[in-house]
Protein backbone atom coordinates (compact mmCIF):
# COMPACT_ATOMS: atom_id res chain seq x y z
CA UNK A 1 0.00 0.00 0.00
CA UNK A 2 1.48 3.56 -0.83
CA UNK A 3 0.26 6.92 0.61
CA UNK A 4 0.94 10.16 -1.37
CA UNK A 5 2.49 12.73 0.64
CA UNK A 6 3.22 16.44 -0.81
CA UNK A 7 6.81 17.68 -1.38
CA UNK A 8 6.03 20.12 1.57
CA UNK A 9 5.54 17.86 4.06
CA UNK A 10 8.83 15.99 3.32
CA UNK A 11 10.86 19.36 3.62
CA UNK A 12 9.18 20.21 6.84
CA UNK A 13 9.65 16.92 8.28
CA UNK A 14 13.67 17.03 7.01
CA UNK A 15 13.71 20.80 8.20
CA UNK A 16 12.16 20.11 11.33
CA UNK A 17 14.20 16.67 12.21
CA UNK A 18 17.46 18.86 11.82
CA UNK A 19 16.43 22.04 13.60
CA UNK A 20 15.32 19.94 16.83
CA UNK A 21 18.62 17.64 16.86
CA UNK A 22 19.76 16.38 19.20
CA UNK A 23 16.59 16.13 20.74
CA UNK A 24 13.45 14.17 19.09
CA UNK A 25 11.18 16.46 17.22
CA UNK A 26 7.54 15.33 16.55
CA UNK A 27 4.40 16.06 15.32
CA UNK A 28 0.88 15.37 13.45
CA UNK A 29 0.37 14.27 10.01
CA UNK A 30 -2.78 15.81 8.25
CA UNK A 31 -4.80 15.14 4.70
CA UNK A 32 -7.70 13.38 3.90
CA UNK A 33 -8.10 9.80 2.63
CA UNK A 34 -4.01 8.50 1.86
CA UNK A 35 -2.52 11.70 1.49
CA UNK A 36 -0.59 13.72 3.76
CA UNK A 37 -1.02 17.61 3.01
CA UNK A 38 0.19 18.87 5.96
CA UNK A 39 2.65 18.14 8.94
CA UNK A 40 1.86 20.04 12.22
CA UNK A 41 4.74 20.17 14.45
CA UNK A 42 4.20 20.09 18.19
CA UNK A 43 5.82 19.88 21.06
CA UNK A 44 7.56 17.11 22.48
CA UNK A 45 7.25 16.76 25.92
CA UNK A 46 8.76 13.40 27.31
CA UNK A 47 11.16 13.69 30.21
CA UNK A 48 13.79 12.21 27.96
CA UNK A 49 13.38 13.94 24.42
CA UNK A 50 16.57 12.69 23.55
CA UNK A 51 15.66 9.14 23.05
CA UNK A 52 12.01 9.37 23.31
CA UNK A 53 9.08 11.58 22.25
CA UNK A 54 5.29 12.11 23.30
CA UNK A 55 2.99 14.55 21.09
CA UNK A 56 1.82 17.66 23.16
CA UNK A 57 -1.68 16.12 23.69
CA UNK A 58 -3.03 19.58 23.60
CA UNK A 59 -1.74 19.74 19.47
CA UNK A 60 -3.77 16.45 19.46
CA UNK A 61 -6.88 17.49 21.25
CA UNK A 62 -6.77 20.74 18.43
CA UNK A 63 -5.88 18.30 16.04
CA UNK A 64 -8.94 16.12 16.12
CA UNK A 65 -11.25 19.17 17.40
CA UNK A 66 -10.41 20.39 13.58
CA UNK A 67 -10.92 17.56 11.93
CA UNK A 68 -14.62 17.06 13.47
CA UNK A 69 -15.44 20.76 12.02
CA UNK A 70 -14.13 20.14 8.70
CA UNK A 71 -10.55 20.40 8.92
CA UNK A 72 -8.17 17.93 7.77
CA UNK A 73 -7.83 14.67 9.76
CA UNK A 74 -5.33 12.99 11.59
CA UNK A 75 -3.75 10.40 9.67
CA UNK A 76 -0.66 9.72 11.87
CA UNK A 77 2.55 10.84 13.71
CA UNK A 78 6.21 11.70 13.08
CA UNK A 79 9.22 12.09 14.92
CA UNK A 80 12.78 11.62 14.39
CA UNK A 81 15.47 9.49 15.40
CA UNK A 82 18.46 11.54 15.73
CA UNK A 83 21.22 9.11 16.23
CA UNK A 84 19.73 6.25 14.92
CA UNK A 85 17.84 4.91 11.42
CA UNK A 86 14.44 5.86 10.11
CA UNK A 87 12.62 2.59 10.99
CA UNK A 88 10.71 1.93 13.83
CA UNK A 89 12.75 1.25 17.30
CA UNK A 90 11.92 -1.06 20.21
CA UNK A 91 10.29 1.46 22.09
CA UNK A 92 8.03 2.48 19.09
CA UNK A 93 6.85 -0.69 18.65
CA UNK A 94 6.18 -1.01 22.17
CA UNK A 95 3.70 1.77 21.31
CA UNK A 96 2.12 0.11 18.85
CA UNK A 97 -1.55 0.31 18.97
CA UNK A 98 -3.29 -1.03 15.98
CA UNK A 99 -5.35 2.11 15.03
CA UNK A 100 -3.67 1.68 11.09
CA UNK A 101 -2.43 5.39 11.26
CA UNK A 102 0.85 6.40 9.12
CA UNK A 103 4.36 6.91 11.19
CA UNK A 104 6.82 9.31 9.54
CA UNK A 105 10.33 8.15 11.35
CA UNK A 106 13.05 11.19 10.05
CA UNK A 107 16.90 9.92 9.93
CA UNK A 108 19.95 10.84 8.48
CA UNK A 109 18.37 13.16 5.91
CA UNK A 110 15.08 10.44 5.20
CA UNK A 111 11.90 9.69 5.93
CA UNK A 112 10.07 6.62 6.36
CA UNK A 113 6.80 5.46 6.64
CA UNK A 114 5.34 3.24 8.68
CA UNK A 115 1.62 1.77 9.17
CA UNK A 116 0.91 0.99 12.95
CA UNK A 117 -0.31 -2.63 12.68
CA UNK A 118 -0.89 -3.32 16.33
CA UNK A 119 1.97 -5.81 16.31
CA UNK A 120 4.39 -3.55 15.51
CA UNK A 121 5.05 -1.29 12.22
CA UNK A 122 4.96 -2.35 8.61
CA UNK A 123 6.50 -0.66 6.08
CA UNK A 124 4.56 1.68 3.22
CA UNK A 125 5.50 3.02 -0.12
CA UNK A 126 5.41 6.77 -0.46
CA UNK A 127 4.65 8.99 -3.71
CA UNK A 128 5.61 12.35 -3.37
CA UNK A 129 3.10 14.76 -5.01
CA UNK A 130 3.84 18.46 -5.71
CA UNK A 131 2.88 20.88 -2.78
């Protein structure tokens, strides 16, 4: 399975992966249907942001408060791996849930993407659209 994602929201997720390092940056991933339009940073605010991240629950509460009134939905999450490899680590896939929603994973200079299969992560096929 593939999901489109624009050319924007691959720059912001490279921009924003390198402008948070060391730490783990992080964020929302917004379209409709499979594609991506949007990335909405937010804040990351585990006790250890240098290994770990956890989405500003506020950005999510916005997030889906948007969505409900029209907005764009939420199709998934990013962050980045700063030292490490764009694919999904143990403690990701500890947080695996099974709600099917896309992971971006940003490292050295990529991105990845992910679908949250409950049992872990597999991986999806991206096609980069203009925007």
């Amino acid at each position: 399975m593939a999901v489109e994602v624009t050319s924007g929201v691959i720059a912001t997720l490279l921009k924003e992966a390198e402008a948070s390092a060391p730490l783990e940056c992080c964020g929302l991933l917004l379209g409709h249907g499979e594609r991506i339009d949007q990335a909405a940073p937010a804040a990351n605010i585990s006790p250890a942001p240098e290994t770990r991240f956890e989405i500003d629950p506020a950005a999510l509460f916005a997030a889906h408060r948007a969505s409900r009134t029209g907005g764009a939905a939420v199709l998934g999450y990013y962050h980045s791996h700063p030292k490490g490899h764009p694919v999904p680590s143990a403690t990701d896939c500890e947080h695996s849930t099974g709600d099917l929603r896309v992971w971006a994973i940003i490292a050295a200079g990529e991105v990845a993407f992910w679908r949250d299969s409950g049992n872990g992560f597999t991986p999806l096929s991206c096609r980069i659209i203009d925007g």
